[in-house]
C-alpha atoms as a PDB file:
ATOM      1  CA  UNK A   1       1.621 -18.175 -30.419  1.00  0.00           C
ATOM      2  CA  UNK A   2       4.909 -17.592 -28.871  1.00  0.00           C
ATOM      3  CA  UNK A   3       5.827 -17.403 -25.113  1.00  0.00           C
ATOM      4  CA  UNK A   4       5.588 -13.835 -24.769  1.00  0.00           C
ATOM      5  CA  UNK A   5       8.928 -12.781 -23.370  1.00  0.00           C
ATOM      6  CA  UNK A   6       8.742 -10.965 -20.119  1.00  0.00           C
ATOM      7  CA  UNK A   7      11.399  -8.339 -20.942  1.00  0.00           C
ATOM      8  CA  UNK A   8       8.631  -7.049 -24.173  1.00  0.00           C
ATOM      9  CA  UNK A   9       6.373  -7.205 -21.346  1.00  0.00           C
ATOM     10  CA  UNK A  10       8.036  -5.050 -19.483  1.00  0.00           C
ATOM     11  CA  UNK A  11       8.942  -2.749 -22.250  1.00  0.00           C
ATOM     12  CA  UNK A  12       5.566  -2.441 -23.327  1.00  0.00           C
ATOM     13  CA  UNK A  13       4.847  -1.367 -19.719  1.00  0.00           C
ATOM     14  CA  UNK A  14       7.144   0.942 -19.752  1.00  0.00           C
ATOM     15  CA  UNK A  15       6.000   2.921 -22.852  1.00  0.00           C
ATOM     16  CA  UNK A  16       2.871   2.548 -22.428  1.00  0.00           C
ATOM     17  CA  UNK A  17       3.410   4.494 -19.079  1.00  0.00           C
ATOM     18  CA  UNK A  18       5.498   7.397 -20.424  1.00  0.00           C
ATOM     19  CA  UNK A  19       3.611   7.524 -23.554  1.00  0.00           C
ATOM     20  CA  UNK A  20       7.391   7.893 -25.550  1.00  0.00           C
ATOM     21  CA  UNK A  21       9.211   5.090 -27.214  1.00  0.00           C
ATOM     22  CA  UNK A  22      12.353   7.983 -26.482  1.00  0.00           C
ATOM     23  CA  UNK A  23      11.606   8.545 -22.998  1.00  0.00           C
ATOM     24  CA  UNK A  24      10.932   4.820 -22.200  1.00  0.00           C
ATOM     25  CA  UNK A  25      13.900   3.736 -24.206  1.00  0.00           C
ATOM     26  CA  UNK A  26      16.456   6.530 -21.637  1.00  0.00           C
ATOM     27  CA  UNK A  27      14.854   4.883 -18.912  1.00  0.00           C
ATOM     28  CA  UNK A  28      15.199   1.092 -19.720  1.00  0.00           C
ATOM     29  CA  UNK A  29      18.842   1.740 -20.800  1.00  0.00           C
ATOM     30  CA  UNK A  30      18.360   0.359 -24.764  1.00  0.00           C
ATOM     31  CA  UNK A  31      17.828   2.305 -27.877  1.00  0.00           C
ATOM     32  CA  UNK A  32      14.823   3.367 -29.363  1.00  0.00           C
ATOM     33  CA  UNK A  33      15.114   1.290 -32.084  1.00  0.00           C
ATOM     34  CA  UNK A  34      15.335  -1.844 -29.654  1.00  0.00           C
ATOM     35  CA  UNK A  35      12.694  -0.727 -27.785  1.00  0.00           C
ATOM     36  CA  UNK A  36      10.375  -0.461 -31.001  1.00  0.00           C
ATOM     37  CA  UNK A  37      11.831  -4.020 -32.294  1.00  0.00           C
ATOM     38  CA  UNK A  38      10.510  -5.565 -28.903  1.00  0.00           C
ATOM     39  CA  UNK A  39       6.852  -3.764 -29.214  1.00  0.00           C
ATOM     40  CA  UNK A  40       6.876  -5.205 -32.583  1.00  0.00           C
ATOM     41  CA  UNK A  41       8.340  -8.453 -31.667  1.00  0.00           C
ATOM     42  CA  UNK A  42       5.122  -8.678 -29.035  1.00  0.00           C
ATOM     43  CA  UNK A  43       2.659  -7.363 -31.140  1.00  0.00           C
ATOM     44  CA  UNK A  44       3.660 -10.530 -33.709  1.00  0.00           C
ATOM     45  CA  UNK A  45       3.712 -13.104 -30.235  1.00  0.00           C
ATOM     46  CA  UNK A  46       0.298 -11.909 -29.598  1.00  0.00           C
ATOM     47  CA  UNK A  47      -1.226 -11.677 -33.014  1.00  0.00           C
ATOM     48  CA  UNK A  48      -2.475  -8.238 -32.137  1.00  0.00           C
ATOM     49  CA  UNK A  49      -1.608  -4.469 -32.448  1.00  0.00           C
ATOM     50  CA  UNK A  50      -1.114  -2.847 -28.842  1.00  0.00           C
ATOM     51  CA  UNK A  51      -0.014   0.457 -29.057  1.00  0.00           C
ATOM     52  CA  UNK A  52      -0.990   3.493 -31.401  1.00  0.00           C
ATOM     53  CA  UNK A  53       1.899   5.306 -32.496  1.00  0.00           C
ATOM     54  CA  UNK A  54       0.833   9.184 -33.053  1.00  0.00           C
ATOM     55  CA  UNK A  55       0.348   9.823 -30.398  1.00  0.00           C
ATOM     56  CA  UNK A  56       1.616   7.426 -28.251  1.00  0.00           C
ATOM     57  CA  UNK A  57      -1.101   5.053 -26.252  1.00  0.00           C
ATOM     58  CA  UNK A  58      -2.518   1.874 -25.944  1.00  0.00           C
ATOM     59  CA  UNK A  59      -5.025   0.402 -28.541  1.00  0.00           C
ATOM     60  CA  UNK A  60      -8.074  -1.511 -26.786  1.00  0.00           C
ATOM     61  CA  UNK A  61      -6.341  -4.989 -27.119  1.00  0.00           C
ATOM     62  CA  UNK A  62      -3.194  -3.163 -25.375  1.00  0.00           C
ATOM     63  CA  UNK A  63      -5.337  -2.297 -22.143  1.00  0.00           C
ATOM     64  CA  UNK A  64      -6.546  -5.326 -22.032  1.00  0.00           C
ATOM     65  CA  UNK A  65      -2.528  -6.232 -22.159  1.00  0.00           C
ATOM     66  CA  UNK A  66      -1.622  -3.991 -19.201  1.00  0.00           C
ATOM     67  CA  UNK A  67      -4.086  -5.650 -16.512  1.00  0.00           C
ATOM     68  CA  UNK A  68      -2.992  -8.722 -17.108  1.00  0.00           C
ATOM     69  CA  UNK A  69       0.652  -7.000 -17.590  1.00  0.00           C
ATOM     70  CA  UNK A  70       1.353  -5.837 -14.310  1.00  0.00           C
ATOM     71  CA  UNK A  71       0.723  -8.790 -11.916  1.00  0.00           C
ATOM     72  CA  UNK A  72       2.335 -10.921 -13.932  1.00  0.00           C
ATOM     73  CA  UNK A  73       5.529  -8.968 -14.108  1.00  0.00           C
ATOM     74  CA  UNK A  74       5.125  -8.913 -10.118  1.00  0.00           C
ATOM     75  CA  UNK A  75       4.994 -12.235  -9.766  1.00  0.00           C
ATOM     76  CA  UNK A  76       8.111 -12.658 -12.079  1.00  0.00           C
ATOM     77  CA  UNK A  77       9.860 -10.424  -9.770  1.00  0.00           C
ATOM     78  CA  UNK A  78       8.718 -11.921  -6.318  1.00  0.00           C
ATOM     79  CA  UNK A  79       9.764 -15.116  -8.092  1.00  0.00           C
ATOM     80  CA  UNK A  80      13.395 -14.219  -8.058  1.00  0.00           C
ATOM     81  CA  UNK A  81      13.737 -12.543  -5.057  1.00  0.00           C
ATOM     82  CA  UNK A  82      12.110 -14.390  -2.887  1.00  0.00           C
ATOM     83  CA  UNK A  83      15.267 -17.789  -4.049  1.00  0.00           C
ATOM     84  CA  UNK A  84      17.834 -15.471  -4.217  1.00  0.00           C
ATOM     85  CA  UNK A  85      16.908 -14.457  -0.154  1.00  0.00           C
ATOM     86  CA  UNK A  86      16.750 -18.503   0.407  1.00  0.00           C
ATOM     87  CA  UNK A  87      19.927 -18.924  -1.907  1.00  0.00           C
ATOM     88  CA  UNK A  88      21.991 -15.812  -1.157  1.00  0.00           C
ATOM     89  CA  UNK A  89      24.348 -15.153   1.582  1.00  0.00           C
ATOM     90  CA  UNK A  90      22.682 -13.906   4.907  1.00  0.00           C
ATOM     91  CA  UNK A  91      22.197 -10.178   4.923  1.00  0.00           C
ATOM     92  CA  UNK A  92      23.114  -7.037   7.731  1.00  0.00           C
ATOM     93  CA  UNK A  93      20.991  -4.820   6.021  1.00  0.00           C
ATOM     94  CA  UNK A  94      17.204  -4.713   7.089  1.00  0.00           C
ATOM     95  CA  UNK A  95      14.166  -2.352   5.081  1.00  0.00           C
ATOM     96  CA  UNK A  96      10.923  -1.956   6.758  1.00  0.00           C
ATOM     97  CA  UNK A  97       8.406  -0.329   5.171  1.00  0.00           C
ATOM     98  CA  UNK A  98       5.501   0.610   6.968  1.00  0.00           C
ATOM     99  CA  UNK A  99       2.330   2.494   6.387  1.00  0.00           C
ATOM    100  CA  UNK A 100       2.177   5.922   8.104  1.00  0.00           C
ATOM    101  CA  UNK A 101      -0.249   4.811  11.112  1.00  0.00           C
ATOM    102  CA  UNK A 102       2.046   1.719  11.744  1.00  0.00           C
ATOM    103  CA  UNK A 103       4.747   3.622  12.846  1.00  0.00           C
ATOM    104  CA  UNK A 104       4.643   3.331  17.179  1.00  0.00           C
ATOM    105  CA  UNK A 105       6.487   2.980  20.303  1.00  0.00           C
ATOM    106  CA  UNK A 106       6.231  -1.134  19.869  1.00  0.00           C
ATOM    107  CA  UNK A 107       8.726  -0.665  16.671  1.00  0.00           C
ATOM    108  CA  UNK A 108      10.882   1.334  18.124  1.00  0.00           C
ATOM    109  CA  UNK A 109      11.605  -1.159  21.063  1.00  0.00           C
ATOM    110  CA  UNK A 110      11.669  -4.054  18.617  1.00  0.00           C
ATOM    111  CA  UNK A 111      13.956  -2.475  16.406  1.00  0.00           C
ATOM    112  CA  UNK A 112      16.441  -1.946  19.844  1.00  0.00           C
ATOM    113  CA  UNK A 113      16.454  -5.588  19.756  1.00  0.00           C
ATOM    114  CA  UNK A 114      17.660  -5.938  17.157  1.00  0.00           C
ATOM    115  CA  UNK A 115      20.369  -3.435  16.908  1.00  0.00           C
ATOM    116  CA  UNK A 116      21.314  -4.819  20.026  1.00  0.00           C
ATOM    117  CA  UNK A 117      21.519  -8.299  18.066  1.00  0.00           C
ATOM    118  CA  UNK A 118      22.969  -7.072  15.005  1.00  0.00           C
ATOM    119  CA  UNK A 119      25.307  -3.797  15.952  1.00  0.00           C
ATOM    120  CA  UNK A 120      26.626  -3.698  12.916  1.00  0.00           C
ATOM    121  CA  UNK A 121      23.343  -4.070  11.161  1.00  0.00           C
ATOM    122  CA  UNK A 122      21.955  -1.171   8.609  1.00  0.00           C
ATOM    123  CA  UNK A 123      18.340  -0.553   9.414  1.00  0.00           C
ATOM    124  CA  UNK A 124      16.155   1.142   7.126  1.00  0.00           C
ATOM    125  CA  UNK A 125      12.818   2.810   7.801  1.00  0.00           C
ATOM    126  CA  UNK A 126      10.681   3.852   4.806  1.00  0.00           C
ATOM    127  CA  UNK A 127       7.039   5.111   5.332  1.00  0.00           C
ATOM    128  CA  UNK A 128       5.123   3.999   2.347  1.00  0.00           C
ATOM    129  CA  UNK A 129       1.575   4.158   1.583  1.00  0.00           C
ATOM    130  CA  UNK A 130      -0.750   0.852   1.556  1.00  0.00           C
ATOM    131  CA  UNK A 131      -1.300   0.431  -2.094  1.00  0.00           C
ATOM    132  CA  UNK A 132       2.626  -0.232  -3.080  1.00  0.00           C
ATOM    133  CA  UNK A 133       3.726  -1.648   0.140  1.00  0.00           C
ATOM    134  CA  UNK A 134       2.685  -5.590  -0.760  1.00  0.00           C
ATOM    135  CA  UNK A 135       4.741  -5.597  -4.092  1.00  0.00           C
ATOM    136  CA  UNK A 136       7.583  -4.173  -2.540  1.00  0.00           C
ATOM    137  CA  UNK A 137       7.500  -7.291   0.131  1.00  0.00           C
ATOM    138  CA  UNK A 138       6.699  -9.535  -2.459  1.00  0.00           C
ATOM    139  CA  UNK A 139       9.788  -8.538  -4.841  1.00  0.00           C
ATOM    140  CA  UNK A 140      12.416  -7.531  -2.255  1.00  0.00           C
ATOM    141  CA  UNK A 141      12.542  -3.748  -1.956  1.00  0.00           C
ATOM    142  CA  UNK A 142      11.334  -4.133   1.750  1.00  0.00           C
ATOM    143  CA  UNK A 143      12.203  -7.077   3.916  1.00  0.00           C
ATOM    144  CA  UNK A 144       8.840  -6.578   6.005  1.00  0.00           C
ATOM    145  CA  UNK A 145       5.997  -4.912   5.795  1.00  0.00           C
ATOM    146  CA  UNK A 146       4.150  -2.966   8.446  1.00  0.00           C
ATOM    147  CA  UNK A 147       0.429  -2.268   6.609  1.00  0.00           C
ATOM    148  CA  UNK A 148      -2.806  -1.011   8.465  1.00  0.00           C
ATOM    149  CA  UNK A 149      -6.395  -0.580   7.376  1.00  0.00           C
ATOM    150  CA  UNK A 150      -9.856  -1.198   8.233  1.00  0.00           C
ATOM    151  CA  UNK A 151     -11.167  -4.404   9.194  1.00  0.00           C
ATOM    152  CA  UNK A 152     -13.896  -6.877  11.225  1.00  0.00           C
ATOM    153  CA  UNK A 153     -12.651  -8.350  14.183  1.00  0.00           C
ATOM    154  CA  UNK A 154     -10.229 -10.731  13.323  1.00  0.00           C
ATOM    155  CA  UNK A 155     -10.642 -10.969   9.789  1.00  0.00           C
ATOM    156  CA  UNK A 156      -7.272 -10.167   7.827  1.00  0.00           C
ATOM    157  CA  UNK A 157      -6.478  -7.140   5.751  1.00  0.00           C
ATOM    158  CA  UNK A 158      -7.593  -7.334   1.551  1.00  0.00           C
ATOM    159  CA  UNK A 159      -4.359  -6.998  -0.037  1.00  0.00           C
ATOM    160  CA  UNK A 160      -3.757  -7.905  -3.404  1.00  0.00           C
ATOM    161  CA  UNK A 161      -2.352 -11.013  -4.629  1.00  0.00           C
ATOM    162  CA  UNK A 162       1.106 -10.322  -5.361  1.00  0.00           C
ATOM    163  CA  UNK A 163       2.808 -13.530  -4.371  1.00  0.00           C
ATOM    164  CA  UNK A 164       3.530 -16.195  -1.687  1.00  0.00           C
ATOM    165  CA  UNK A 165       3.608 -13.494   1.238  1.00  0.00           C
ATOM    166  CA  UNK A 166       3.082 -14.893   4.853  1.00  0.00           C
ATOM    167  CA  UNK A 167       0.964 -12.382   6.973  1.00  0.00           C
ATOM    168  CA  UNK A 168       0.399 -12.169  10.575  1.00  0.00           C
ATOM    169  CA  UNK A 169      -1.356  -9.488  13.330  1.00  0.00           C
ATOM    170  CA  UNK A 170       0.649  -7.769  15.055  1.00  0.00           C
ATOM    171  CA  UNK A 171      -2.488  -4.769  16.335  1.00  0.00           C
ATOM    172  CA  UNK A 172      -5.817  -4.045  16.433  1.00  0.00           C
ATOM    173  CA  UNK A 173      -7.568  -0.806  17.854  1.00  0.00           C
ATOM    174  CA  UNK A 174     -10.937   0.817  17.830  1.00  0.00           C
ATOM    175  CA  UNK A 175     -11.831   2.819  15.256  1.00  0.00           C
ATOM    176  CA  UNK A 176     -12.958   6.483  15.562  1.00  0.00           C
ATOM    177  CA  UNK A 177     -14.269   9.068  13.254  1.00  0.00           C
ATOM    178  CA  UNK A 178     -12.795  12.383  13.540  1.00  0.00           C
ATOM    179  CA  UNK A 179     -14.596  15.357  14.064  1.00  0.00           C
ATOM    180  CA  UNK A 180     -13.783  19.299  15.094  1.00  0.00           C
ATOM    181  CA  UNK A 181     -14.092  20.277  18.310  1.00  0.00           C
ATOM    182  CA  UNK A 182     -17.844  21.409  18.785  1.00  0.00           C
ATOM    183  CA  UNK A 183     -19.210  18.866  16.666  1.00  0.00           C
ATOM    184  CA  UNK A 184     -22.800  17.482  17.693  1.00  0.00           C
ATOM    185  CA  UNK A 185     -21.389  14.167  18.014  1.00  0.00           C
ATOM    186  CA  UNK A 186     -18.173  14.920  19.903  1.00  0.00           C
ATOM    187  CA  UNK A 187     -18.108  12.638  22.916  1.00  0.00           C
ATOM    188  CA  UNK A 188     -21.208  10.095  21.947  1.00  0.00           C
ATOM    189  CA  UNK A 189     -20.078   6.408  23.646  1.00  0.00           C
ATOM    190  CA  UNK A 190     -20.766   5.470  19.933  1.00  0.00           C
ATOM    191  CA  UNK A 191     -22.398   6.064  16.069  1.00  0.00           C
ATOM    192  CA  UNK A 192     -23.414   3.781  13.662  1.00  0.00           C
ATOM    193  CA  UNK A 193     -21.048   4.455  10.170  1.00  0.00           C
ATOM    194  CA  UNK A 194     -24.038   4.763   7.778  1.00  0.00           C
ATOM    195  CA  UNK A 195     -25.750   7.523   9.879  1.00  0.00           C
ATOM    196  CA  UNK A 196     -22.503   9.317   8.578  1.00  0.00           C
ATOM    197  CA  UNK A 197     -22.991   8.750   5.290  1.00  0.00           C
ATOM    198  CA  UNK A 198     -24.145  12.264   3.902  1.00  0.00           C
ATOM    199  CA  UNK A 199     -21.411  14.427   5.652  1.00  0.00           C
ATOM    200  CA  UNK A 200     -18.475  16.338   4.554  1.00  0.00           C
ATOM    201  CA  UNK A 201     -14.887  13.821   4.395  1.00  0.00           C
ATOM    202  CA  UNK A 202     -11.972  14.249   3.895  1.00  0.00           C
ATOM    203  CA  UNK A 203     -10.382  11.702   1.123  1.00  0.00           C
ATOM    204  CA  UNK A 204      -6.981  10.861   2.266  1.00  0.00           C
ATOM    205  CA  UNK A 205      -5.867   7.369   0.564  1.00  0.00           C
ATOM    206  CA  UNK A 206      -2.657   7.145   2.274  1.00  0.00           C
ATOM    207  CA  UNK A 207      -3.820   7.608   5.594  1.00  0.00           C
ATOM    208  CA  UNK A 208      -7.796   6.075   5.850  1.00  0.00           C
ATOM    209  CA  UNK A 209      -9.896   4.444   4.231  1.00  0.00           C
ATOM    210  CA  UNK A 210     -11.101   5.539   0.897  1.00  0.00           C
ATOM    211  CA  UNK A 211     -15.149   6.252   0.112  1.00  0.00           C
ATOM    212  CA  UNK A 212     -15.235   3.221  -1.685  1.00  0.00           C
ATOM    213  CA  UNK A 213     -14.259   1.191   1.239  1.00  0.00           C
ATOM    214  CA  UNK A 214     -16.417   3.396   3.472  1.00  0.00           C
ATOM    215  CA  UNK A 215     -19.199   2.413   1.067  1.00  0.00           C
ATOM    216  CA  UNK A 216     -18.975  -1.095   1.360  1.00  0.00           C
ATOM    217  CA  UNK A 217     -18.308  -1.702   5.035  1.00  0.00           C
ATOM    218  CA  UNK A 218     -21.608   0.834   6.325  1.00  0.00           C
ATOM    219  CA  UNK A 219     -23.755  -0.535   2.977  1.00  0.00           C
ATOM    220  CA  UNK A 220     -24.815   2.838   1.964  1.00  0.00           C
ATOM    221  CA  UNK A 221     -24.083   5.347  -0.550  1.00  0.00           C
ATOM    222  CA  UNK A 222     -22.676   8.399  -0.092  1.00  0.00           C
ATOM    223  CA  UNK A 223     -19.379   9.141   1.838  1.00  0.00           C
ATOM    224  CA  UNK A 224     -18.569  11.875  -1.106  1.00  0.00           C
ATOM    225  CA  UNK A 225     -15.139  13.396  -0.387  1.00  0.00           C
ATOM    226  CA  UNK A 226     -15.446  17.286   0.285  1.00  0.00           C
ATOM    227  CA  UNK A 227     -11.436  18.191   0.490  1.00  0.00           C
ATOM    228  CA  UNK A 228      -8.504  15.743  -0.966  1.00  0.00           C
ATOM    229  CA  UNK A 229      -5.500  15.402   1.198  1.00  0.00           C
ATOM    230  CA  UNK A 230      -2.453  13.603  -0.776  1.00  0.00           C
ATOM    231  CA  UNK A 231       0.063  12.714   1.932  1.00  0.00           C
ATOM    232  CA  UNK A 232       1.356  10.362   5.082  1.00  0.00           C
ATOM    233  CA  UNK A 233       1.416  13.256   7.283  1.00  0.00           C
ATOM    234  CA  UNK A 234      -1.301  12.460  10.393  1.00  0.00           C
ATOM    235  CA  UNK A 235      -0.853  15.541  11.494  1.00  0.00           C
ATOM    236  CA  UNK A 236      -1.818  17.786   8.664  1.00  0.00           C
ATOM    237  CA  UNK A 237      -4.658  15.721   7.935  1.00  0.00           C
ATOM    238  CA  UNK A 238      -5.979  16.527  11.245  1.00  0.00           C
ATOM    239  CA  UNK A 239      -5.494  20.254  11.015  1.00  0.00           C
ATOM    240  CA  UNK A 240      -7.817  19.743   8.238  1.00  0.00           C
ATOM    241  CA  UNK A 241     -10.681  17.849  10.791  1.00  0.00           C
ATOM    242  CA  UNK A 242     -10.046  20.720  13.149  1.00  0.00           C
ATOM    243  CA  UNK A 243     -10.770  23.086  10.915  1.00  0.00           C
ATOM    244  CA  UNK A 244     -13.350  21.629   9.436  1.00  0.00           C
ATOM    245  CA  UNK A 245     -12.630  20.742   6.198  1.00  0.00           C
ATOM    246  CA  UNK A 246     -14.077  17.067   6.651  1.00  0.00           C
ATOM    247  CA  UNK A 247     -14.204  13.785   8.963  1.00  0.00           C
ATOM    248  CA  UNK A 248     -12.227  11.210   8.719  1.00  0.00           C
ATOM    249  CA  UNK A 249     -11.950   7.375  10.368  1.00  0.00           C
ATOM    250  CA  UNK A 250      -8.681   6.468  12.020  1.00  0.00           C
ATOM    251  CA  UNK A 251      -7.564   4.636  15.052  1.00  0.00           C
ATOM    252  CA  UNK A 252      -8.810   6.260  18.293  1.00  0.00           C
ATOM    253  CA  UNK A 253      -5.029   6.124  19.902  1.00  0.00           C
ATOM    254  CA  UNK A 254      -3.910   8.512  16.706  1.00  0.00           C
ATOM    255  CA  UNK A 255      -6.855  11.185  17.950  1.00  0.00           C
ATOM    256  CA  UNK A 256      -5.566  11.138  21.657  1.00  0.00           C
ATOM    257  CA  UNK A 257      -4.818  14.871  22.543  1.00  0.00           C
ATOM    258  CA  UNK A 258      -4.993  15.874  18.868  1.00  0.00           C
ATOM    259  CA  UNK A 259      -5.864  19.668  19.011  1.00  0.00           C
ATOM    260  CA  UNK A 260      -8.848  21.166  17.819  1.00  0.00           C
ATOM    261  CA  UNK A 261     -10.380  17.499  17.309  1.00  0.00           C
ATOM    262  CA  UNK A 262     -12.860  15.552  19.115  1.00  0.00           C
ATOM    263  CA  UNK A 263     -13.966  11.790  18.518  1.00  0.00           C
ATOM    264  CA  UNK A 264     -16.666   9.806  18.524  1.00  0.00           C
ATOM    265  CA  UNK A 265     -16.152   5.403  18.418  1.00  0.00           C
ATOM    266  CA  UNK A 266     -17.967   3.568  15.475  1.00  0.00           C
ATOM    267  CA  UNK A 267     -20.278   0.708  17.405  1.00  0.00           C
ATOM    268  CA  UNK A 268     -22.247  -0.129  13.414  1.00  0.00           C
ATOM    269  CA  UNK A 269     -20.334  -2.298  11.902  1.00  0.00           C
ATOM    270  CA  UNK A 270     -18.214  -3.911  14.042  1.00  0.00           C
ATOM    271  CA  UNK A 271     -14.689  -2.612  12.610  1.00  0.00           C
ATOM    272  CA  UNK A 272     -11.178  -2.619  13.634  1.00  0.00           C
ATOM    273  CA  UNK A 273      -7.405  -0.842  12.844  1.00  0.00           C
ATOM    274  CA  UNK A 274      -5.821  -3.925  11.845  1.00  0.00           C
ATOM    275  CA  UNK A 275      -2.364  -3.744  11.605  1.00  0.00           C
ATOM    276  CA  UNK A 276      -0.181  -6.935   9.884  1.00  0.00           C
ATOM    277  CA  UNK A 277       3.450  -7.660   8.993  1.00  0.00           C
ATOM    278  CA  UNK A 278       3.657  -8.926   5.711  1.00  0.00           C
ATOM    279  CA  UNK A 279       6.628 -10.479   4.482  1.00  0.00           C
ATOM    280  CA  UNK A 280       8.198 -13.344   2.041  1.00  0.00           C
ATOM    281  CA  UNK A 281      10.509 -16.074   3.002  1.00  0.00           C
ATOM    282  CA  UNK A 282      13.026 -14.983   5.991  1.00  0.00           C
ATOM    283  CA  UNK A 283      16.074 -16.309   6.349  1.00  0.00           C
ATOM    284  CA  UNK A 284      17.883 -15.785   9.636  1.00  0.00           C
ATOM    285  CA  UNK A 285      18.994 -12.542  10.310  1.00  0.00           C
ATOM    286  CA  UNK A 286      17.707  -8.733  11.380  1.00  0.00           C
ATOM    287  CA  UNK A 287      14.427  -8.928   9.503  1.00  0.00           C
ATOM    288  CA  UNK A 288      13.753 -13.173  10.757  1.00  0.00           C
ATOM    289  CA  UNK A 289      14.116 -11.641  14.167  1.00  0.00           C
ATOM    290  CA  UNK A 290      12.495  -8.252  13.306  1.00  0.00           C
ATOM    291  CA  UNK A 291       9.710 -10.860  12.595  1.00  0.00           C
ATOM    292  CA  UNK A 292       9.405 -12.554  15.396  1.00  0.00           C
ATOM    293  CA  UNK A 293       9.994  -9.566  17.842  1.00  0.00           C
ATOM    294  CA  UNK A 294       6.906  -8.200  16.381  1.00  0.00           C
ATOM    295  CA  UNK A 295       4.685 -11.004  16.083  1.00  0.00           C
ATOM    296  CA  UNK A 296       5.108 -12.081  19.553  1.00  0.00           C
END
């Protein structure tokens, strides 16, 4: 067998995902006639046939393809950006991206510095959720990473293996679950997770933590989402707790004067909000001292 060439990786990605050899051909910039000579240039590489043509989809062996598919093009990615930072010329432009619930006052002041640093710096602020955020370090769309979610004491976030990312703490809080106003447990000094397990949440996967997570850190079932909320807005989701539409876990500084929402700490297990900056090599300049600034 061949090397497989990354770019018929890539392609076969591509159409896999848009289920059109037309519409992934626009969107790769080739014709559709090169885009079907590098499907079939893979298919002979790999010995197998990937992709069903009418309609459009991937046969089993092409599945198969796509999980291994997407971390290697990844890693390709964070390959090259993370020499051309160490090779290219310093840069004035910094992008953070940063989970909803990262977002505070300690950014803001650390970002002061360095504006005050770098005047004639660019900075960029874009509020991501968790699950792209460690690609987008790892291949250059962000310079940093800001990335929060549920953990024990100490122990470091689970983020996929995307690449040679260095990660460091930069917060942890208590958690809380949230709860209307009214509720029997509003104001308890503290419940055990699992004793939760059979009531009403809310399944926000850009904000908390999913039921799946939920599940494994109280080691029950259960945890079955009653209302989905698809969105970074904090806010919203707790209009949806007030009214209640669900509970929800989160950092007991984001339920401070929230209205129409009471709180309750979670002593069983031990868990934090963890909060770490994720990044890949640095070379001096905003985001180095963006860096340091927050990991101080």
């Amino acid at each position: 067998m061949d090397t497989v060439d990354p770019q018929h990786l890539r392609t076969f990605v591509t159409v896999t995902r848009l289920g059109s050899f037309s519409e992934a051909a626009r969107e790769l910039g080739y014709t559709q006639s090169a885009v079907s000579q590098q499907i079939a240039a893979l298919e002979a590489d790999l010995g197998a046939g990937l992709l069903n043509r009418r309609p459009v989809g991937p046969t089993e062996a092409g599945r198969r393809l796509l999980e291994h598919a997407a971390p290697l093009l990844v890693r390709l990615e964070a390959a090259r950006a993370d020499v051309a930072r160490l090779a290219g010329a310093p840069s004035t432009r910094l992008v953070l991206g940063a989970t909803p619930l990262a977002v505070g006052p300690e950014l803001g002041r650390a970002l002061g510095e360095v504006r005050r640093a770098y005047p004639a710096a660019e900075l960029v602020v874009r509020v991501l959720a968790q699950g792209v955020l460690p690609a987008q370090a790892a291949t250059g769309e962000v310079d940093l990473a800001l990335i929060d979610g549920l953990a024990a004491p100490s122990d470091p976030l689970p983020l996929p293996d995307v690449g040679p990312l260095a990660t460091r703490a930069v917060d942890e809080q208590p958690v809380a679950v949230a709860l209307p106003a009214g509720h029997p447990l509003a104001g308890r000094s503290g419940v055990a997770l699992a004793d939760l397990s059979a009531a009403r949440w809310l399944d926000a996967p850009d904000l908390t933590p999913t039921a799946a997570r939920l599940r494994a850190a109280a080691g029950v079932d259960g945890f079955r989402p009653a209302t989905r909320y698809r969105g970074t807005d904090v806010h919203g989701l707790l209009a949806l707790v007030a009214t209640g539409h669900g509970l929800t876990l989160l950092p007991a500084s984001a339920l401070a004067d929230a209205p129409g929402v009471a709180s309750a700490p979670i002593a069983a297990p031990r868990l934090v909000h963890r909060t770490e900056l994720v990044h890949g090599s640095l070379p001096e300049g905003p985001a180095a001292l963006l860096a340091r600034l927050l990991g101080a």
